[in-house]
PDB file of N, CA and C in Angstrom:
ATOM      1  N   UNK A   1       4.850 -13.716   5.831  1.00  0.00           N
ATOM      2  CA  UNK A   1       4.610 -12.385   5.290  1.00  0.00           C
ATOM      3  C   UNK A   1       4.194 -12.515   3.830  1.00  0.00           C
ATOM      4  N   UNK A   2       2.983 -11.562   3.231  1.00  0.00           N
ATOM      5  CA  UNK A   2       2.545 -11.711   2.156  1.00  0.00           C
ATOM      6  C   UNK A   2       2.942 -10.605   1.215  1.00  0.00           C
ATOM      7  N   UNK A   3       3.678  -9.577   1.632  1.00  0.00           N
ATOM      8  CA  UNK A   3       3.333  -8.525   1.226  1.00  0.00           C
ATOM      9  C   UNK A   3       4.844  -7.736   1.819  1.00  0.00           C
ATOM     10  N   UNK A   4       5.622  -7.327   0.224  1.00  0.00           N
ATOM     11  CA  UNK A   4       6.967  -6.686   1.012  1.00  0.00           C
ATOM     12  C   UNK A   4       6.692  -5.234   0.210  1.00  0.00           C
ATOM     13  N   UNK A   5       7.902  -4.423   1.083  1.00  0.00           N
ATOM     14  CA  UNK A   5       8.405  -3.463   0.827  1.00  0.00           C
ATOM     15  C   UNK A   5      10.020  -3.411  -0.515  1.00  0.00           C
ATOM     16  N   UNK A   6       9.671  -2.922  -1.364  1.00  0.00           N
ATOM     17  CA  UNK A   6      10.780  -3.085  -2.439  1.00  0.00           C
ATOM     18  C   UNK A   6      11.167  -2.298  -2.487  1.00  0.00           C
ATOM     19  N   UNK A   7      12.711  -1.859  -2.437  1.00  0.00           N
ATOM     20  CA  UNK A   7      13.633  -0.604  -1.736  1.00  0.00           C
ATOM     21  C   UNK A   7      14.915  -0.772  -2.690  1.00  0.00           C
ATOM     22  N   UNK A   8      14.959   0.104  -3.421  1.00  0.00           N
ATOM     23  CA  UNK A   8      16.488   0.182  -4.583  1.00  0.00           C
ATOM     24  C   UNK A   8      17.688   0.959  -3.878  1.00  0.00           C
ATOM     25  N   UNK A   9      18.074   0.008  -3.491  1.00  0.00           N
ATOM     26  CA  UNK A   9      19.464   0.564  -2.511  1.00  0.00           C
ATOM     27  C   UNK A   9      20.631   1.414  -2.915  1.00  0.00           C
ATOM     28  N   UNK A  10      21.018   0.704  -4.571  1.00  0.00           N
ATOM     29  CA  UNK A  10      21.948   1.000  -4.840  1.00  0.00           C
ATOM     30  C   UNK A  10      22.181   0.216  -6.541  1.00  0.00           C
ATOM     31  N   UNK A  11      22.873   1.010  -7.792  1.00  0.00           N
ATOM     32  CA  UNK A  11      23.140  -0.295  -8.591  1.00  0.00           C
ATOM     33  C   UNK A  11      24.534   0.403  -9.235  1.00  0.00           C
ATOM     34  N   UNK A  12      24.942  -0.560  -9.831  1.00  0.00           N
ATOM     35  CA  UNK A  12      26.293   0.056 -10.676  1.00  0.00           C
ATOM     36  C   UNK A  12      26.222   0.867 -11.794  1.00  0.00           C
ATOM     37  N   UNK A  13      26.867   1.858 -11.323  1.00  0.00           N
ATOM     38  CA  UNK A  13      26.644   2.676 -12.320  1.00  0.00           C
ATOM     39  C   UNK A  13      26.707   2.657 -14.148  1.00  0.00           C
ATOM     40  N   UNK A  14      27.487   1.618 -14.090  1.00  0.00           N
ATOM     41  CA  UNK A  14      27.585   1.273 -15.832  1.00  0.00           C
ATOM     42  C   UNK A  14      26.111   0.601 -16.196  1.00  0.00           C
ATOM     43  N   UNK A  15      25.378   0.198 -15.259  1.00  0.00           N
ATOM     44  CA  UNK A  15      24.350  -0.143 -15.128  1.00  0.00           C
ATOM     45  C   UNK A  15      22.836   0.230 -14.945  1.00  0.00           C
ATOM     46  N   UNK A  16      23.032   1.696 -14.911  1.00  0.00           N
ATOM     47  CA  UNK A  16      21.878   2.286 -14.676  1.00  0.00           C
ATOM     48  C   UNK A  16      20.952   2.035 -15.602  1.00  0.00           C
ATOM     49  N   UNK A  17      21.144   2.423 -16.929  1.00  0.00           N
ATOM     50  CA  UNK A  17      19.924   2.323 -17.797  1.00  0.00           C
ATOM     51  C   UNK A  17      19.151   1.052 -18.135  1.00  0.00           C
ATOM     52  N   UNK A  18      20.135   0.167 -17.808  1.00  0.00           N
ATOM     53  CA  UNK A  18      18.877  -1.212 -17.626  1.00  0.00           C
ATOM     54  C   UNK A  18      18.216  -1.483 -16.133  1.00  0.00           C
ATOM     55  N   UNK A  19      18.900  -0.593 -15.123  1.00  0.00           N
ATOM     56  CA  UNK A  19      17.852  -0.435 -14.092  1.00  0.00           C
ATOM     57  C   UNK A  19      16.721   0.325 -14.053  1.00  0.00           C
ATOM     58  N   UNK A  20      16.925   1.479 -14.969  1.00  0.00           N
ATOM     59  CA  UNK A  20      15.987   2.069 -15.286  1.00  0.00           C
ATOM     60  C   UNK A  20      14.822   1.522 -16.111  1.00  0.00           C
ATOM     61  N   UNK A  21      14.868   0.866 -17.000  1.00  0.00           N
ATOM     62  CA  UNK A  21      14.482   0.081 -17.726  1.00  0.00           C
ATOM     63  C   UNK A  21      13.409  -0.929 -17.014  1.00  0.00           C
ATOM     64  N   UNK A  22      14.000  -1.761 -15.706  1.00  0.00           N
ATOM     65  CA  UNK A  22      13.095  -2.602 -15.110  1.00  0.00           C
ATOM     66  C   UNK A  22      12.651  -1.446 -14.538  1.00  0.00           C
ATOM     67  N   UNK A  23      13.059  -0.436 -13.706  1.00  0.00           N
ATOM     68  CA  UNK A  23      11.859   0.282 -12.529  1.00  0.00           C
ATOM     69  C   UNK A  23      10.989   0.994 -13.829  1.00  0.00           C
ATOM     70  N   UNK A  24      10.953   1.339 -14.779  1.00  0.00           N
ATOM     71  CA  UNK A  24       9.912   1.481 -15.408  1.00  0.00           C
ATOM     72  C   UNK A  24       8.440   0.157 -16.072  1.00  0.00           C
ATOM     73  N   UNK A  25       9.319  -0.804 -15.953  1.00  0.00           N
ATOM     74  CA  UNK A  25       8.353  -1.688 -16.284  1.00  0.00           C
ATOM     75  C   UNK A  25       7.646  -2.222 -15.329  1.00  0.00           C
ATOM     76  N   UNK A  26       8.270  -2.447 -13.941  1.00  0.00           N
ATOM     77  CA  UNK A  26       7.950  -2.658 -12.795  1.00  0.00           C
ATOM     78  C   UNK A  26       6.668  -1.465 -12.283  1.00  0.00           C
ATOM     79  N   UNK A  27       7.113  -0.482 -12.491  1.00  0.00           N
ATOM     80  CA  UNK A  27       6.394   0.889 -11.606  1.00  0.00           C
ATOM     81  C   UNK A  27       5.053   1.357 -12.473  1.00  0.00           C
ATOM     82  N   UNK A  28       5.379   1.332 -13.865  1.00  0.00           N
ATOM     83  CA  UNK A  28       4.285   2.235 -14.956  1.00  0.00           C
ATOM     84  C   UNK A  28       5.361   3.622 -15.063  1.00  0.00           C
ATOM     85  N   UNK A  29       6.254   4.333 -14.238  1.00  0.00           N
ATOM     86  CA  UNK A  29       6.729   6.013 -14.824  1.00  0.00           C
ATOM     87  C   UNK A  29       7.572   5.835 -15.910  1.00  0.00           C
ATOM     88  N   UNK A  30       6.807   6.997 -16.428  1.00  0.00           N
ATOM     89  CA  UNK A  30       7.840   7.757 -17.757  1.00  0.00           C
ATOM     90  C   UNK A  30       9.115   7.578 -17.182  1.00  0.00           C
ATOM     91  N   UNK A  31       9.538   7.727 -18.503  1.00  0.00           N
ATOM     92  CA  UNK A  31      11.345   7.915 -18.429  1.00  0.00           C
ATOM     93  C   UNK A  31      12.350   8.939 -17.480  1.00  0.00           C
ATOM     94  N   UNK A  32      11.625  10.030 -17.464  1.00  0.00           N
ATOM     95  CA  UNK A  32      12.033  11.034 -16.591  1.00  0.00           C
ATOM     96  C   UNK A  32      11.417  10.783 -14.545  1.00  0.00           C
ATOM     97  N   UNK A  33      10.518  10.597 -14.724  1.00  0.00           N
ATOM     98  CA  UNK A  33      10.302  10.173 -12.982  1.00  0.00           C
ATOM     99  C   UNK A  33      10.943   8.451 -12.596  1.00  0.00           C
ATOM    100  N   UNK A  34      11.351   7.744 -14.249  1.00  0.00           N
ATOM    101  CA  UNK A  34      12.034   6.357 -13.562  1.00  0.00           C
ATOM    102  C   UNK A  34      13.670   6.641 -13.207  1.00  0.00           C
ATOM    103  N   UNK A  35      14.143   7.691 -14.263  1.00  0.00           N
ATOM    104  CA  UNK A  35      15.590   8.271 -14.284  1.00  0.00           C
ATOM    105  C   UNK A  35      15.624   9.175 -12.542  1.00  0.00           C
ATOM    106  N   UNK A  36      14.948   9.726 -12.319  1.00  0.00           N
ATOM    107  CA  UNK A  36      15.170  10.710 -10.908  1.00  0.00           C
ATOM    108  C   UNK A  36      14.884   9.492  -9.862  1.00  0.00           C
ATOM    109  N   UNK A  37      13.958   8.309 -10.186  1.00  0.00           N
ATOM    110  CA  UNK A  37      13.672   7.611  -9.016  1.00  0.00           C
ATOM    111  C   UNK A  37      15.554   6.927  -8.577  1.00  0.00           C
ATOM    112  N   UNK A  38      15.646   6.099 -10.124  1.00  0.00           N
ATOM    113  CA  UNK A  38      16.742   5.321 -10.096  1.00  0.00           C
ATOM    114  C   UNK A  38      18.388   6.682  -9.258  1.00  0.00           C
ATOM    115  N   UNK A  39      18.340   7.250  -9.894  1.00  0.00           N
ATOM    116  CA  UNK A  39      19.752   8.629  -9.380  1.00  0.00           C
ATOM    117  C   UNK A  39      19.221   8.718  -8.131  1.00  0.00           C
ATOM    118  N   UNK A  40      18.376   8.698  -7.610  1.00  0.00           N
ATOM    119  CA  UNK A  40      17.888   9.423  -5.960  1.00  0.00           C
ATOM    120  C   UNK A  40      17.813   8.001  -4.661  1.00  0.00           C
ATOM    121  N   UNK A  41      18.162   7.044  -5.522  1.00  0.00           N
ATOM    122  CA  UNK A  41      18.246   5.656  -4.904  1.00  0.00           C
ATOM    123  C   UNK A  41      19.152   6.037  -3.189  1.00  0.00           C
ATOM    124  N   UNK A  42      19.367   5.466  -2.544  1.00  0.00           N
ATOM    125  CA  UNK A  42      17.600   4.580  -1.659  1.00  0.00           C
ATOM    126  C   UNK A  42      16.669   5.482  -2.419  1.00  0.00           C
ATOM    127  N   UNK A  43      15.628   4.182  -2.711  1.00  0.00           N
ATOM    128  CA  UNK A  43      14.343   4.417  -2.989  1.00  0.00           C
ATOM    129  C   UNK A  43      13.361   3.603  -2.689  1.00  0.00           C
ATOM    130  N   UNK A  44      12.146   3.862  -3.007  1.00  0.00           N
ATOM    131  CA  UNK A  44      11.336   2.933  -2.423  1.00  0.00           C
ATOM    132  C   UNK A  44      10.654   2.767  -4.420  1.00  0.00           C
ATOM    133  N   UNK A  45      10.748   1.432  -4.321  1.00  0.00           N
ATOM    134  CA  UNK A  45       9.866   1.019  -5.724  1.00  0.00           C
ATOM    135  C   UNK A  45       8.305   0.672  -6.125  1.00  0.00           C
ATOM    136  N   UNK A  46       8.097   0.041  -4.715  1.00  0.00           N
ATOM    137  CA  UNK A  46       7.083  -0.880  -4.385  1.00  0.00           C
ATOM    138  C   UNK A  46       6.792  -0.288  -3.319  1.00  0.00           C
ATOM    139  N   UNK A  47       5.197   0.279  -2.992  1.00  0.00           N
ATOM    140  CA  UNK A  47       5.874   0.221  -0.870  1.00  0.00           C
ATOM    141  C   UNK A  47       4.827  -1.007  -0.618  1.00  0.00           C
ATOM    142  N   UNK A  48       3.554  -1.625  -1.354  1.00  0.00           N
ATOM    143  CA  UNK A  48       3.725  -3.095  -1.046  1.00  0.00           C
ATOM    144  C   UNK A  48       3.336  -3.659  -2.183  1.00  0.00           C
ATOM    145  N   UNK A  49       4.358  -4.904  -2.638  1.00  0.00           N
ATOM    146  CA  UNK A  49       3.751  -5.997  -3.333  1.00  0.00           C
ATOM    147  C   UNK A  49       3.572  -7.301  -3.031  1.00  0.00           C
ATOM    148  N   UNK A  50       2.740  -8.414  -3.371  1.00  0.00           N
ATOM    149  CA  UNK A  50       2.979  -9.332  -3.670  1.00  0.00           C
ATOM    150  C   UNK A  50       4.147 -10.116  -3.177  1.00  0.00           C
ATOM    151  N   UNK A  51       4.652 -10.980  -2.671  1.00  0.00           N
ATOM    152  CA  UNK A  51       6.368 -12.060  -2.262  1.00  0.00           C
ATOM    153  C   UNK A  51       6.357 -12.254  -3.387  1.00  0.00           C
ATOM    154  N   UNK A  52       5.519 -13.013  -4.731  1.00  0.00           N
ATOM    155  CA  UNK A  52       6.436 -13.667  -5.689  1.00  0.00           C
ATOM    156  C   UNK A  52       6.563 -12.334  -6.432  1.00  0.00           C
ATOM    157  N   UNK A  53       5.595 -11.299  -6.460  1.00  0.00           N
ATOM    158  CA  UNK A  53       6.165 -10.223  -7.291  1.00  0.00           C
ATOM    159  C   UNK A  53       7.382  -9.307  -6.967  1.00  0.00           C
ATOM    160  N   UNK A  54       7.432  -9.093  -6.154  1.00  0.00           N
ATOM    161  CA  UNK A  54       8.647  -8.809  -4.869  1.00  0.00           C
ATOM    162  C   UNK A  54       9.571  -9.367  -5.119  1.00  0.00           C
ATOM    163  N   UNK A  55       9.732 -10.568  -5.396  1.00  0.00           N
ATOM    164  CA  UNK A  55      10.676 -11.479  -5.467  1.00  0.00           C
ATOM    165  C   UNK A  55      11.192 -11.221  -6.585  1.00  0.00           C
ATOM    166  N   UNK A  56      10.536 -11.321  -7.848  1.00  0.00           N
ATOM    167  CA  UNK A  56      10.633 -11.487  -8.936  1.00  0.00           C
ATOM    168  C   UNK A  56      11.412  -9.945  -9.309  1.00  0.00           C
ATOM    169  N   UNK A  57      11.094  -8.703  -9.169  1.00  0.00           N
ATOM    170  CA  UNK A  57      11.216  -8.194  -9.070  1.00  0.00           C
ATOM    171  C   UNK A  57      13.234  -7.596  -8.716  1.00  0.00           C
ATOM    172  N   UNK A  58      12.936  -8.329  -7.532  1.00  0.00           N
ATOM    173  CA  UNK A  58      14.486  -7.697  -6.711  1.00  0.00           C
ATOM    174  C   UNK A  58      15.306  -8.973  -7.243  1.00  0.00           C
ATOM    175  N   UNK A  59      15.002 -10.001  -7.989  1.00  0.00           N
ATOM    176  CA  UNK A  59      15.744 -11.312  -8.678  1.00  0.00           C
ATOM    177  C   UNK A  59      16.007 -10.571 -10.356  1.00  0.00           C
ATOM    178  N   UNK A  60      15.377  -9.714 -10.650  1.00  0.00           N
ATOM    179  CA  UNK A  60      15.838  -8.838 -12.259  1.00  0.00           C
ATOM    180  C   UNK A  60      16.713  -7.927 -11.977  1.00  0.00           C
ATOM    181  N   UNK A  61      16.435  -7.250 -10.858  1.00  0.00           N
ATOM    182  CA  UNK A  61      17.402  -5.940 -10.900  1.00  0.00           C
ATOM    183  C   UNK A  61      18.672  -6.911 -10.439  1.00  0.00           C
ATOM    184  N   UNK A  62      18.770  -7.276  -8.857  1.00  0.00           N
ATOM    185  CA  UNK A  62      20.144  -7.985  -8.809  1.00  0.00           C
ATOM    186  C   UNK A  62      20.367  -8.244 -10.135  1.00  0.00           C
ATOM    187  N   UNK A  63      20.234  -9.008 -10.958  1.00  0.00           N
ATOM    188  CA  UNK A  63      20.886  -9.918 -12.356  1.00  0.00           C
ATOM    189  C   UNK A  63      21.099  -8.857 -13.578  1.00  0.00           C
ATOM    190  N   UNK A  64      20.854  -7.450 -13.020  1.00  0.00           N
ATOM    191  CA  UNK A  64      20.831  -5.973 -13.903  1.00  0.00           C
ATOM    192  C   UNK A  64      22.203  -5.201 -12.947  1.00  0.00           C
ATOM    193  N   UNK A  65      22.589  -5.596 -12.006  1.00  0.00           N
ATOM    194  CA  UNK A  65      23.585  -4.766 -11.075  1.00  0.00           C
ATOM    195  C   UNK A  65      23.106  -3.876 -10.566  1.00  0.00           C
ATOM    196  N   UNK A  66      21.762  -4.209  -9.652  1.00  0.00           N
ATOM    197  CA  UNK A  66      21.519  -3.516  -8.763  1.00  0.00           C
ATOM    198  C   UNK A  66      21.492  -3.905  -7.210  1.00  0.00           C
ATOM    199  N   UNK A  67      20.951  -3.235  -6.392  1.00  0.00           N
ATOM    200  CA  UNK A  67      21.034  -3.890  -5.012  1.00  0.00           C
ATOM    201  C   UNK A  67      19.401  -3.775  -4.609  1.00  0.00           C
ATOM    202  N   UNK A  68      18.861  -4.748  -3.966  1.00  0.00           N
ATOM    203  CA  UNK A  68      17.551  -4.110  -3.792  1.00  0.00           C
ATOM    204  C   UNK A  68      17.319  -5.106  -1.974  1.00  0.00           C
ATOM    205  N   UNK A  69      16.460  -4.732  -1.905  1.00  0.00           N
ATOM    206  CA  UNK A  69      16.102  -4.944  -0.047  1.00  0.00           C
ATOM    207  C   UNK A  69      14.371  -5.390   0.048  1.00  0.00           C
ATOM    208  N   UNK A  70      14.184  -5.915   0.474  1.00  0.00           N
ATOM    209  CA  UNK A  70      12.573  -6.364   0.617  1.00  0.00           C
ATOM    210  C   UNK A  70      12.206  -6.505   2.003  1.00  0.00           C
ATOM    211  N   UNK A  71      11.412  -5.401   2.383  1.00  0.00           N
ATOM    212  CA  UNK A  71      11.529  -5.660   3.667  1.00  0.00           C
ATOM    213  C   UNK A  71       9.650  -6.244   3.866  1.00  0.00           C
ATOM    214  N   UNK A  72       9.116  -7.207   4.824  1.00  0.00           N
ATOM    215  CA  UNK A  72       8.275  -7.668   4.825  1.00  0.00           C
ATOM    216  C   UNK A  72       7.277  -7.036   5.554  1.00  0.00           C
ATOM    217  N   UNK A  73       6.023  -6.900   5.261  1.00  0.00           N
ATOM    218  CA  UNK A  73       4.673  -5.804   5.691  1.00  0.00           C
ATOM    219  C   UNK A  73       3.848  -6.436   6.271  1.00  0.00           C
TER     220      UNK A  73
END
């Protein structure tokens, strides 16, 4: 598979604003559509990227206290 699905499951809450932080750098949204993406989690981040970007990706947030899921396309 070349190409996943990147899905924000869940992160700790003392933790949000540096999750927010990557899904904005990750995504391109302002502060306000990365804040409603991150609170409305399950979400979808990615619906396809790249495996190493994918990867790379759900390897920052885990190490930020989040949960993330990659499902393959």
């Amino acid at each position: 598979t070349t190409d996943f699905k990147v899905t924000l499951e869940s992160y700790a809450a003392d933790k949000k604003i540096a999750i927010i932080k990557i899904v904005r750098e990750a995504t391109g949204l302002g502060l306000k559509e990365a804040k409603e993406l991150v609170e409305g989690a399950p979400k979808t981040l990615k619906e396809s990227s790249p495996a190493a970007e994918a990867k790379e990706l759900a390897k920052k947030i885990e190490a930020s206290g989040g949960k993330v899921t990659l499902k393959g396309l």
